[in-house]
Protein backbone atom coordinates (compact mmCIF):
# COMPACT_ATOMS: atom_id res chain seq x y z
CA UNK A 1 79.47 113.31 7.24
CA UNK A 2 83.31 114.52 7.72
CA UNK A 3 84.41 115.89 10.91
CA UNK A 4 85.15 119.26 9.84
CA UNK A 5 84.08 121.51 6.99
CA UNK A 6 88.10 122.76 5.48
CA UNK A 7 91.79 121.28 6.20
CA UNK A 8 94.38 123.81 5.58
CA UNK A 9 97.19 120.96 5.14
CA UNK A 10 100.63 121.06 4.70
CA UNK A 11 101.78 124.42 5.94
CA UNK A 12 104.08 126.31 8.37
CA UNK A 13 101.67 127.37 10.76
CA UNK A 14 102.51 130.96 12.55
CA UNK A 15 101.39 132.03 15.76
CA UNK A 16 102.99 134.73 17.27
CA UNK A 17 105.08 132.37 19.59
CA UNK A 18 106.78 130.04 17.49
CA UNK A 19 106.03 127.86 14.05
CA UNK A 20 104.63 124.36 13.68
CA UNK A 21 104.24 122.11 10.59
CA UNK A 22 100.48 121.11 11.22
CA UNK A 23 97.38 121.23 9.64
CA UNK A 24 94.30 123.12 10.55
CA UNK A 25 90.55 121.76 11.00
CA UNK A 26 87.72 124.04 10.41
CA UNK A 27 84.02 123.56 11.30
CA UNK A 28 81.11 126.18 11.68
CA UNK A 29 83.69 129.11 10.49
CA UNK A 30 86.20 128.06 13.71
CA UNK A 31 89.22 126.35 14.06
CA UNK A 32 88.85 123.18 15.94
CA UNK A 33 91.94 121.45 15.57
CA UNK A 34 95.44 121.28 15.41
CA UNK A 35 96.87 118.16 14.22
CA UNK A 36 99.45 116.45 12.63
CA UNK A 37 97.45 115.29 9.92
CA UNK A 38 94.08 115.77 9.17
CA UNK A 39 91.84 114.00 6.25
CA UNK A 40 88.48 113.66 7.38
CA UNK A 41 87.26 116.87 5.85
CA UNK A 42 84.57 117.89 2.85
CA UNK A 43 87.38 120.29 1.64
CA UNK A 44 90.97 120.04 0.93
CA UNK A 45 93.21 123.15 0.98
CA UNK A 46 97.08 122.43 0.15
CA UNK A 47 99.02 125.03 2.25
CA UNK A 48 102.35 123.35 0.92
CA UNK A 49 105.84 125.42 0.72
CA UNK A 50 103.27 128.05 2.39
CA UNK A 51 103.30 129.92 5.73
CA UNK A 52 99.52 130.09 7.38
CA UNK A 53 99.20 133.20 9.56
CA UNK A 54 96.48 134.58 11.34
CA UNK A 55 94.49 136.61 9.24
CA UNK A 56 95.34 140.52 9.61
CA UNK A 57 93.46 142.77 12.21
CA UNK A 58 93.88 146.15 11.52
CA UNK A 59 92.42 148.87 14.00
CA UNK A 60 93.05 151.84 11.95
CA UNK A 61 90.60 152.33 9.38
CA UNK A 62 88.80 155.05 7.42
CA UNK A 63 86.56 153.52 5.21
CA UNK A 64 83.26 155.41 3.87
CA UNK A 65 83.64 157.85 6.73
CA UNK A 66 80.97 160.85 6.11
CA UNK A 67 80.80 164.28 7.31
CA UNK A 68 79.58 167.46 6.57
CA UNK A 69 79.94 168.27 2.76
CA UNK A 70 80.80 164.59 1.71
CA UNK A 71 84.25 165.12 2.72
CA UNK A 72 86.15 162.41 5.24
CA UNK A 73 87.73 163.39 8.45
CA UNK A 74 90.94 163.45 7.89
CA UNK A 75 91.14 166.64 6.45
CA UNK A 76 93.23 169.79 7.42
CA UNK A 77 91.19 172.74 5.26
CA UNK A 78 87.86 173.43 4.90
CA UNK A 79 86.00 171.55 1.85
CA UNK A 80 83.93 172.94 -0.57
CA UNK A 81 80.67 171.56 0.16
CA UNK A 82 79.73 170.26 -3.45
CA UNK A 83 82.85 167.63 -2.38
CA UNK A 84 80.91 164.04 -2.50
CA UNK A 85 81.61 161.02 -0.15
CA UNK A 86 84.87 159.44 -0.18
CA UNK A 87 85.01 157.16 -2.89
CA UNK A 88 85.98 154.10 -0.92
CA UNK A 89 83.09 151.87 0.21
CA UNK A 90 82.78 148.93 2.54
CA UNK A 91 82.66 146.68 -0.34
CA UNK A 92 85.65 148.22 -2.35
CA UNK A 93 87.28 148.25 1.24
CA UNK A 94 87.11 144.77 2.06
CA UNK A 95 87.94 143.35 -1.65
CA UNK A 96 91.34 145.35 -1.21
CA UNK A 97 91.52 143.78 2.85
CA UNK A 98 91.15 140.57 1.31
CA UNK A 99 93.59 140.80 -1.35
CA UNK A 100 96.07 141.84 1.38
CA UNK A 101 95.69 139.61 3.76
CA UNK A 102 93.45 141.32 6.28
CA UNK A 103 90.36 139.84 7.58
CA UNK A 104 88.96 141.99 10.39
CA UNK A 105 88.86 146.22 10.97
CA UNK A 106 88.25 148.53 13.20
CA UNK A 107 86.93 151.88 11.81
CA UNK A 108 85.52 155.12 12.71
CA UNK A 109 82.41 156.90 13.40
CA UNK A 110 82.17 160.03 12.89
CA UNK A 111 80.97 162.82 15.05
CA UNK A 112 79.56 166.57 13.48
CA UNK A 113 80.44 169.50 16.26
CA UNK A 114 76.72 170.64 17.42
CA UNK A 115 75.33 167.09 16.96
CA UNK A 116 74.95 163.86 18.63
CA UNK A 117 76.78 160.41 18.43
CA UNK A 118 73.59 158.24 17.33
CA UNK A 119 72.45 159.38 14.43
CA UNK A 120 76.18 159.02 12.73
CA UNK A 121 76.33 155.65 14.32
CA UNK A 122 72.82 154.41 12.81
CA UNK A 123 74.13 155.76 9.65
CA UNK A 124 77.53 154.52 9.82
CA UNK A 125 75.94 150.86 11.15
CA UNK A 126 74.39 150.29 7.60
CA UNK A 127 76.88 151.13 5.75
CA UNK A 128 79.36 148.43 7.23
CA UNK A 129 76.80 146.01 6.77
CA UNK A 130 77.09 146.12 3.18
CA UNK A 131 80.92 144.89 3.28
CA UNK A 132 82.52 141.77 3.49
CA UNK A 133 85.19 142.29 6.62
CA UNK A 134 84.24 141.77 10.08
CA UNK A 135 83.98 144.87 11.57
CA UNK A 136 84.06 147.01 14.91
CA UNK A 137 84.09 150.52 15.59
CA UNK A 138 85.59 153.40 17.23
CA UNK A 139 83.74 155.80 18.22
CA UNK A 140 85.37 160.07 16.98
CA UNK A 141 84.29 162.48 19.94
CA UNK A 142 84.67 165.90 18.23
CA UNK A 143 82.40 167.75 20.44
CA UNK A 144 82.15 166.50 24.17
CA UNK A 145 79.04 168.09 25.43
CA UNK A 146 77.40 166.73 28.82
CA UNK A 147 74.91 164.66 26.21
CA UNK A 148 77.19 163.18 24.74
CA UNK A 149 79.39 162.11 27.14
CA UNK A 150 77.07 161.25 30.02
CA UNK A 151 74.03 159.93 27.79
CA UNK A 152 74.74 158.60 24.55
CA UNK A 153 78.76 157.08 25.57
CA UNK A 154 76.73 155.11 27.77
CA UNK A 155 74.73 153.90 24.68
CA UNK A 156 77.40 153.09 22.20
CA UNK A 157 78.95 151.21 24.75
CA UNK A 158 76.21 148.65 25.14
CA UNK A 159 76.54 148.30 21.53
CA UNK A 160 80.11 146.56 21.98
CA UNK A 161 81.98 149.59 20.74
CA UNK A 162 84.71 150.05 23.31
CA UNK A 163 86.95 152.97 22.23
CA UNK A 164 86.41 156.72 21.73
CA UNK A 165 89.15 158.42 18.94
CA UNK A 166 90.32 162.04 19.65
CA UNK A 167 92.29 164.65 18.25
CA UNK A 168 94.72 167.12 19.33
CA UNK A 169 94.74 168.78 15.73
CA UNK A 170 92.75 169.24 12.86
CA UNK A 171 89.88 171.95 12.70
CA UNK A 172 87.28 171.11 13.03
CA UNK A 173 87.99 168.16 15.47
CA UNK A 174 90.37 169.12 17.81
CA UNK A 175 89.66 169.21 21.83
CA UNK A 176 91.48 171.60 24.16
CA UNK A 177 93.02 169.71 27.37
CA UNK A 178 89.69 170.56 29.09
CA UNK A 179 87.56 168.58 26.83
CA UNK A 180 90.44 165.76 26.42
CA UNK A 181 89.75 165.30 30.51
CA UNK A 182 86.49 164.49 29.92
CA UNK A 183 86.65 162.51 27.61
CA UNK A 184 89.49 160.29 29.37
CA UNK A 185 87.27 160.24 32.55
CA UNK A 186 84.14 158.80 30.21
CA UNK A 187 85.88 156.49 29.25
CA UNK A 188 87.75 155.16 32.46
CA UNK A 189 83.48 155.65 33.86
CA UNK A 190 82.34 153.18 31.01
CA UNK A 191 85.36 150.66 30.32
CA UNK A 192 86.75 151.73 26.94
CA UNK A 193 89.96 152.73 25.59
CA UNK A 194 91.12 156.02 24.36
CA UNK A 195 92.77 156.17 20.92
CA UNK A 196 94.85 159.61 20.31
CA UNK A 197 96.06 161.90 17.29
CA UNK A 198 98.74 163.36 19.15
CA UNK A 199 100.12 166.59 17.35
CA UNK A 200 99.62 170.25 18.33
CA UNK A 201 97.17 172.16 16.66
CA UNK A 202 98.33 175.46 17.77
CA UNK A 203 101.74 174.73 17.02
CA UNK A 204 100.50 173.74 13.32
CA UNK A 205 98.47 176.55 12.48
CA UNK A 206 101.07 179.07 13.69
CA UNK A 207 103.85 177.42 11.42
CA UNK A 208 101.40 176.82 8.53
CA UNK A 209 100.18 180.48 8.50
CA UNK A 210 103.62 181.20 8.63
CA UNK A 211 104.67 178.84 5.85
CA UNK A 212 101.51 180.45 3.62
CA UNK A 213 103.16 184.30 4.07
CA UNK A 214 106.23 183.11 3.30
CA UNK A 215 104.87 181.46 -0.73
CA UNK A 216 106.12 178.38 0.84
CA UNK A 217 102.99 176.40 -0.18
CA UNK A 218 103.58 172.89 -2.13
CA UNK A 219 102.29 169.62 -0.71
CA UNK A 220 106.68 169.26 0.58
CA UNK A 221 106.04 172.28 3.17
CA UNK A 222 103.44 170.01 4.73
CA UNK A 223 105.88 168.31 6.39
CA UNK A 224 107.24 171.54 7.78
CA UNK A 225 103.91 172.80 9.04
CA UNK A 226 104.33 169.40 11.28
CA UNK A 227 108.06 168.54 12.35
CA UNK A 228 108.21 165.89 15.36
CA UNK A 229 108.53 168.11 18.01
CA UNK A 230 104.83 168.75 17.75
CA UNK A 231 103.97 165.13 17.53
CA UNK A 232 106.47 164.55 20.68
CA UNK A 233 105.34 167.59 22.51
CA UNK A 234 101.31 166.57 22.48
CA UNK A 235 102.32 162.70 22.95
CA UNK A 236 103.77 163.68 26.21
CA UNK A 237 100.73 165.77 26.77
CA UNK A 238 98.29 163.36 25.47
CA UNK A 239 100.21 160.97 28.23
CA UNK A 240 100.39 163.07 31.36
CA UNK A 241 96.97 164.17 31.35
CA UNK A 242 96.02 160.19 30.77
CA UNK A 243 97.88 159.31 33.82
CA UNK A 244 96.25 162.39 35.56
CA UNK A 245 92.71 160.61 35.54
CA UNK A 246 94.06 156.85 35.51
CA UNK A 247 93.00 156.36 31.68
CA UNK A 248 94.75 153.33 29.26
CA UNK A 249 94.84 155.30 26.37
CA UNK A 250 97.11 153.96 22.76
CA UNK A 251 98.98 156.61 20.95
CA UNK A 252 97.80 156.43 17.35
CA UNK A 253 100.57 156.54 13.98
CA UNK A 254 103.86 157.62 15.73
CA UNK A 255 105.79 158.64 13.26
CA UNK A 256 109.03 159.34 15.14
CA UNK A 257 111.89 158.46 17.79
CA UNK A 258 110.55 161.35 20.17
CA UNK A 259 107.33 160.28 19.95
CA UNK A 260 107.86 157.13 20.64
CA UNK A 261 110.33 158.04 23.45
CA UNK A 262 107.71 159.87 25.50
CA UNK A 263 105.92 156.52 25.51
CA UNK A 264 108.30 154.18 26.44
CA UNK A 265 109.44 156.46 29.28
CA UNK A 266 105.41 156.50 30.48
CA UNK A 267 105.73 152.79 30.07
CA UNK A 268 108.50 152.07 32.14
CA UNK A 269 106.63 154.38 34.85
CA UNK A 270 103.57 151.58 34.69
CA UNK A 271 101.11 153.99 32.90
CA UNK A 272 99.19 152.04 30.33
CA UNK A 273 99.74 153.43 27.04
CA UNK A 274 100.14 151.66 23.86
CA UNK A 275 101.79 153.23 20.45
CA UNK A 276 101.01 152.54 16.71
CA UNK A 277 102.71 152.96 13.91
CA UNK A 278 101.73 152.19 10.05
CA UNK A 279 103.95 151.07 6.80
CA UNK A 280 104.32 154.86 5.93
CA UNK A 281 107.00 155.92 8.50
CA UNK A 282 108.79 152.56 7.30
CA UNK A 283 108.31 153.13 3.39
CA UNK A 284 107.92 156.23 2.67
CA UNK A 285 109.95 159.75 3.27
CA UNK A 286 109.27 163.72 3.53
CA UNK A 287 111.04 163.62 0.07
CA UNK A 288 108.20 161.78 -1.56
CA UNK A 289 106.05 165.05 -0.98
CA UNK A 290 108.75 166.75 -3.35
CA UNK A 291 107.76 164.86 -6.31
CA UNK A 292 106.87 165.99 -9.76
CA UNK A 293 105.16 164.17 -12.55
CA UNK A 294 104.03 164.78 -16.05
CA UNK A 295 100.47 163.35 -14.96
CA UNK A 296 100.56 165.94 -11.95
CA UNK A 297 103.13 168.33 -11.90
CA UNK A 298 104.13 169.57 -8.94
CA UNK A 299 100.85 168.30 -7.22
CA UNK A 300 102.38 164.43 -7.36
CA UNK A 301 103.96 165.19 -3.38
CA UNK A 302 100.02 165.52 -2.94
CA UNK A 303 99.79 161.54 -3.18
CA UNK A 304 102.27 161.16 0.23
CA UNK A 305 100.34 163.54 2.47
CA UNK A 306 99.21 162.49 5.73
CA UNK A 307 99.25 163.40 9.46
CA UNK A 308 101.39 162.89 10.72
CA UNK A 309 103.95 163.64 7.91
CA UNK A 310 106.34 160.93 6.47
CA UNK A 311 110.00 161.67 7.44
CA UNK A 312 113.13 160.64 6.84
CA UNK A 313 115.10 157.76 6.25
CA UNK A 314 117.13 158.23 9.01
CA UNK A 315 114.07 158.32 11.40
CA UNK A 316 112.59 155.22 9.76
CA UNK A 317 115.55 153.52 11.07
CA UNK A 318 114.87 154.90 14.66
CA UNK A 319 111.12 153.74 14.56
CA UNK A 320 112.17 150.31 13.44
CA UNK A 321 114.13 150.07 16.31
CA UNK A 322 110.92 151.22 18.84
CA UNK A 323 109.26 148.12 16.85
CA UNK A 324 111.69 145.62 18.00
CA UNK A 325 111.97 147.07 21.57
CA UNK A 326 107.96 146.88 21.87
CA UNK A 327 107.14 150.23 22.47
CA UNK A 328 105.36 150.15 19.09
CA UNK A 329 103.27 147.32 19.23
CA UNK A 330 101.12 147.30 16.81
CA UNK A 331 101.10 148.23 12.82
CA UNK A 332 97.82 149.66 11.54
CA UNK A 333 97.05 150.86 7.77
CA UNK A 334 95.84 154.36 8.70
CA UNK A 335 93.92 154.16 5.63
CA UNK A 336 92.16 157.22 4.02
CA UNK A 337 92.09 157.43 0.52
CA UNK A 338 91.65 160.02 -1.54
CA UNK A 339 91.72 159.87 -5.38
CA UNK A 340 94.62 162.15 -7.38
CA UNK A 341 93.02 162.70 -10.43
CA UNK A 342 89.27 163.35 -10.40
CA UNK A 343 89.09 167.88 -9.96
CA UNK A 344 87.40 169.13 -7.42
CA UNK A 345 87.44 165.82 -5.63
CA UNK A 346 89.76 163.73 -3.60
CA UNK A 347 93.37 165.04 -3.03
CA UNK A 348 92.06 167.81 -5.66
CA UNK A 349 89.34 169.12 -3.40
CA UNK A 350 90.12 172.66 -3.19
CA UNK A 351 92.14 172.56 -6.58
CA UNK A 352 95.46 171.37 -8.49
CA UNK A 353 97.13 174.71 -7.08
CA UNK A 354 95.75 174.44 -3.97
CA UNK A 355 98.06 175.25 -0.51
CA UNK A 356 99.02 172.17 1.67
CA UNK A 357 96.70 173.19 3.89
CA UNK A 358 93.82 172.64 1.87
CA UNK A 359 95.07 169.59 0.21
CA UNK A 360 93.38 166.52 2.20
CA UNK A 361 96.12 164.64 4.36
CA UNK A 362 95.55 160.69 3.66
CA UNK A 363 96.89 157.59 1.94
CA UNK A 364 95.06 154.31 1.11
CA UNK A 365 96.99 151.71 2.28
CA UNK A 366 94.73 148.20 3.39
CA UNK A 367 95.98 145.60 1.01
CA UNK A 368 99.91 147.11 1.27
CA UNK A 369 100.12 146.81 4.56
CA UNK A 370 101.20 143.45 5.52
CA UNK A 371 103.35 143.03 2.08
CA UNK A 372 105.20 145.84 3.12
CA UNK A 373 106.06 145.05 6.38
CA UNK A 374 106.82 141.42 5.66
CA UNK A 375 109.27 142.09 3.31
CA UNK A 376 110.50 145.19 4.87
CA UNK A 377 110.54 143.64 8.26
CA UNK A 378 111.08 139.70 7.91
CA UNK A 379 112.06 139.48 4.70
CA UNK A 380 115.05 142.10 5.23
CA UNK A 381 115.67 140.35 8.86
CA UNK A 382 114.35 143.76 10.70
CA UNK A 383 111.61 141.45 13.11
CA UNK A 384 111.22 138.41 12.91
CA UNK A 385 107.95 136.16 11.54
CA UNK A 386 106.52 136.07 15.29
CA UNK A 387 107.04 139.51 15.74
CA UNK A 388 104.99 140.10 12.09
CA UNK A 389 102.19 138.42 13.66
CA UNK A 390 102.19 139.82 17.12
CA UNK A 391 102.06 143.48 15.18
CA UNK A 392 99.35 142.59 12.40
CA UNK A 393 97.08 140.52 14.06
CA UNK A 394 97.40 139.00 18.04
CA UNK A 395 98.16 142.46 19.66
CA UNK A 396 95.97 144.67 17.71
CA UNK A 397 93.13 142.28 18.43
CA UNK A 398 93.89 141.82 22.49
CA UNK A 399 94.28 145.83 22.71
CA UNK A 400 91.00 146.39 21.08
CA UNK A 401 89.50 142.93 22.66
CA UNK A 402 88.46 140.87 19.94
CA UNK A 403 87.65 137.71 21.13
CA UNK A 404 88.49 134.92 18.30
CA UNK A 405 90.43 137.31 16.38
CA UNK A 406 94.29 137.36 15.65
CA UNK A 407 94.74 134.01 16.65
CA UNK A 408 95.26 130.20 15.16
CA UNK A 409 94.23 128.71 18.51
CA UNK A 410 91.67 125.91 18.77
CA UNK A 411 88.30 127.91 19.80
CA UNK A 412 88.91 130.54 17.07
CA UNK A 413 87.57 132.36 14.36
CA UNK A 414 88.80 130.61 11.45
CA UNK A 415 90.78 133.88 9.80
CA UNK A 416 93.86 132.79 7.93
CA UNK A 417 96.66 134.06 5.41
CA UNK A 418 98.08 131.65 3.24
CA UNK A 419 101.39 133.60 2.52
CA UNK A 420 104.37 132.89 0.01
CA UNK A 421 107.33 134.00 1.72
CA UNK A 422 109.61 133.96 -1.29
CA UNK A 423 107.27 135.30 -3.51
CA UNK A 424 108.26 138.82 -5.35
CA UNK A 425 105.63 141.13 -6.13
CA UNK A 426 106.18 144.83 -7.46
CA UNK A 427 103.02 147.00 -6.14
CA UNK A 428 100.79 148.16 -8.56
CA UNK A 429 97.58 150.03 -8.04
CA UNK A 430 95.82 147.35 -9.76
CA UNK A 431 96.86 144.83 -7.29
CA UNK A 432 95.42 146.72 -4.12
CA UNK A 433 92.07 146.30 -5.50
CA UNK A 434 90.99 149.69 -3.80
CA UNK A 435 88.36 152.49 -4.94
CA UNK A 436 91.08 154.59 -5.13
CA UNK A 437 93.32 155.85 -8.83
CA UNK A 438 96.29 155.31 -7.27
CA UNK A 439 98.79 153.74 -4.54
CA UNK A 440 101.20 155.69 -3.19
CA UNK A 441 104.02 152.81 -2.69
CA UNK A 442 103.46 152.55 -6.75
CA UNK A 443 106.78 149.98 -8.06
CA UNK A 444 108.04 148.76 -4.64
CA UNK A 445 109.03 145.63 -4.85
CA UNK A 446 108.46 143.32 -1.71
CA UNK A 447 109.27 139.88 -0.75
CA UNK A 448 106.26 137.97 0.35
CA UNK A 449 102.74 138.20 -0.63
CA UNK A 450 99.36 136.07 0.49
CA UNK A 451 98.32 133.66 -2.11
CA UNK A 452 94.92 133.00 0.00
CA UNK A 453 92.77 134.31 2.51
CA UNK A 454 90.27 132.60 4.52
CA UNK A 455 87.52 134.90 6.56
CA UNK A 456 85.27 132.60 9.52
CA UNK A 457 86.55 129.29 7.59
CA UNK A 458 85.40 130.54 4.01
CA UNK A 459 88.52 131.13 1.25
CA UNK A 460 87.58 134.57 0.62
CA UNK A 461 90.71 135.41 -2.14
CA UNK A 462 92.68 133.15 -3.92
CA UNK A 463 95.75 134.10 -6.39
CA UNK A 464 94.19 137.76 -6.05
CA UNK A 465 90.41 136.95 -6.94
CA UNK A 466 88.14 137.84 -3.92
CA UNK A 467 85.36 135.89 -3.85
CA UNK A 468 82.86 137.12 -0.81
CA UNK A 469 80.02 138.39 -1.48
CA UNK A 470 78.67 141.70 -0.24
CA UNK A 471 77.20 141.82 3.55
CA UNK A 472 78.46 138.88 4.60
CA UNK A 473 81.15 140.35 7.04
CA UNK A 474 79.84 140.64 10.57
CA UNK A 475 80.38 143.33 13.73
CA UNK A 476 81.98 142.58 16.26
CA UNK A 477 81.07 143.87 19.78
CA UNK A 478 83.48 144.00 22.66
CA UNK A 479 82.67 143.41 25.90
CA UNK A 480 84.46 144.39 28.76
CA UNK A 481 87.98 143.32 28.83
CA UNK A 482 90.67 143.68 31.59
CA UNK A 483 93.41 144.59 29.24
CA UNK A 484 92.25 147.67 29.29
CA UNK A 485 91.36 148.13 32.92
CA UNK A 486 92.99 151.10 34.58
CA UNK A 487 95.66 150.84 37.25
CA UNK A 488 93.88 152.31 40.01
CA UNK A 489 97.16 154.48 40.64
CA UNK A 490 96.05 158.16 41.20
CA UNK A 491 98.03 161.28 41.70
CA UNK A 492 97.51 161.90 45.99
CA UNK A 493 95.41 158.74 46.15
CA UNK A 494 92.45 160.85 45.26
CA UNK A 495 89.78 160.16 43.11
CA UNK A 496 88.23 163.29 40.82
CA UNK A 497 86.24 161.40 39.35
CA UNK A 498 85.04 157.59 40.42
CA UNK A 499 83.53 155.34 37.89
CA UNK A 500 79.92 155.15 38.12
């Protein structure tokens, strides 16, 4: 029998802190050694002229996410409620993963206002099952009652979920400050992070109605309704009352300098927050919502709307620059995909004519992202190939504690991208291998693409076939981790509210 199950031989191994020429032993789905050479193996896989990086981790997900009316959560008006499910699946989701690069998720359950967290979860529990990617959860808390919070938190949390999502925006999800407190001391009670939206709802609605009198109503006044003050205004908010109650919390899709600013100023103070950003705010601009099309008229800006908005290129340059100074340390998808051309669905949910406020904010984005921020990033010398890894893979997995995940280490899972680094590729919709009609980084070309990917030690894509089969990805429960353990700093000394 041969010591080990798969050698990845020949390649440029890529770790987050430096590059080796070695090759990789595999056995029971883990990595298990490190070696110059290895040959004693049932499998050969020539990694030759090829880097090997970790596979991708990416802890920003919306995949299959009900709610009421079929309609996802990312939404800013109200659906109609004949809207079905968004089209993307588990299966669909993890097929496009693959063909990217990315091996493990983290995605969200959702919670209706009035109702409970179980029920969702039980729901939302099967349908992962049915994908290929390993899989954890965050938990949405929409409606913070004293059931919720002091009964069923308790709950999820023995199920290994480990971090509630919140919003400052969106109707019907936001929370006021009040209900933001309580959910920040739940968590710091129960171990688990916080994960944050951070724009202000009042803010938005009073520009958007505003926007609305004035006719100013195609998908480009989105960005309007939105500009960065109100993402930098409820960032610092978000932060303050965080450090209020002792709470690590991470700062989800920061899509500007001011933003980001607010963080690293809480940073350098010791408070633990964390800030994301994804490939949108470094490929994508306000403009794009300005498009026209002969498909879609002057619904094509529809394609490029999410929260919060693109913007431009000369803030791009100013969130590349929080990238290499670490205050944005990790780079997540955000994806939510809605289709463009199916009426009264998708983007088209409330109609082709429909106001940017009832146009559903969202962009799918799981097999682009690490093509686009290779080549944007290393390939154009932006970060360099340890700092790609650190942001796809190692840091999103420590922050969300992931044991065996983001890593080629001896000891763990055996998750691997076999990537050409010289290798041109012009984005196509086909090539995402989404549920979704269309991509919105559509004939961007981009230096570096992953000729294989390898999920627990199996080759799960090769030369853009996937080839897992459905159910096979597992969850992944996270125990308590001290990465995420607050300071014990408090305002006075005192204590409002001791964990349990």
């Amino acid at each position: 029998m041969a010591e080990y199950d798969l050698a990845v031989r020949g390649g440029v191994v890529a770790t987050g802190f430096g590059t080796t020429r070695c090759d990789i032993g595999i056995k029971g789905g883990r990595i298990v050694a490190l070696a110059e050479r290895i040959t004693d193996a049932e499998s050969i896989l020539d990694a030759g002229g090829l880097l090997v990086l970790p596979g991708g981790v990416d802890t920003h997900c919306h995949i299959e996410e009900p709610a009421r009316g079929g309609y996802t959560s990312a939404q800013e008006g109200a659906p109609p409620p004949e809207v079905t499910v968004q089209e993307e699946s588990f299966v669909s989701a993890s097929t496009s993963a693959f063909a990217g690069g990315t091996t493990s998720v983290v995605c969200f359950v959702p919670q209706w206002k009035g109702e409970g967290l179980l029920p969702r979860l039980a729901d939302y529990e099967q349908r992962a099952a049915r994908g290929m990617l390993d899989y954890s959860f965050h938990q949405i808390i929409a409606d913070p009652f004293p059931g919720v919070l002091e009964e069923e938190v308790p709950q999820i949390v023995a199920k290994g979920i480990r971090s509630l999502k919140v919003f400052l925006t969106y109707e019907p999800l936001h929370l006021s400050d009040e209900q933001y407190l309580r959910v920040l001391i739940a968590a710091r009670r129960h171990g688990c992070l916080v994960t944050v939206h951070c724009e202000n709802y009042a803010a938005i609605n009073w520009r958007t109605e505003a926007l609305l009198k004035a006719g100013l109503t195609a998908p480009k006044y989105h960005a309007w309704s939105r500009p960065p003050v109100v993402e930098r205004e409820a960032t610092h908010r978000a932060i303050a009352l965080a450090e209020l109650v002792d709470q690590p919390i991470q700062v989800f899709h920061v899509s500007c300098a001011e933003a980001a600013e607010e963080i690293a100023r809480a940073q350098h103070r010791g408070v633990k927050v964390w800030g994301e950003t994804c490939p949108q705010y470094l490929a994508l601009t306000a403009e794009d919502m300005d498009r026209s099309s002969p498909e879609h008229g002057g619904f094509a800006g529809a394609a490029f709307m999410c929260s919060p908005s693109p913007r431009s290129r000369e803030e791009q340059a100013k969130v590349w620059e929080m990238i290499r100074r670490g205050t944005l340390d990790v780079v997540s998808s955000d994806h939510c995909g809605f289709s463009m051309g199916k009426p009264g669905a998708g983007k088209q949910a409330s109609g082709r004519d429909a106001a940017f406020r009832d146009i559903p904010n969202g962009i799918p984005g799981l097999a682009a992202r690490l093509p686009i921020l290779f080549s944007e990033g290393v390939s154009k010398g932006r970060i360099g190939l340890d700092e790609f890894v650190r942001l796809t893979a190692s840091n999103p997995a420590r922050l969300m504690g992931l044991p065996g995940k983001g890593a080629i280490a001896v000891g763990a899972d055996a998750d691997l991208a076999l990537w050409d680094p010289a290798k041109k590729v012009v984005l196509t919709n086909a090539l995402m291998q989404h549920a979704i009609d269309y991509t919105p980084y559509e004939g961007l070309e981009v230096t570096g693409w992953p000729v294989a990917t390898l999920r627990r030690g199996a080759v799960v894509m090769r030369d853009g076939v996937v080839q897992a089969e459905p159910g096979t990805g597992r969850f992944l429960p996270r125990p308590p981790y001290a990465y995420i353990r607050p300071h014990g700093v408090l305002a006075n000394g005192f204590d409002a509210a001791p964990p349990l």
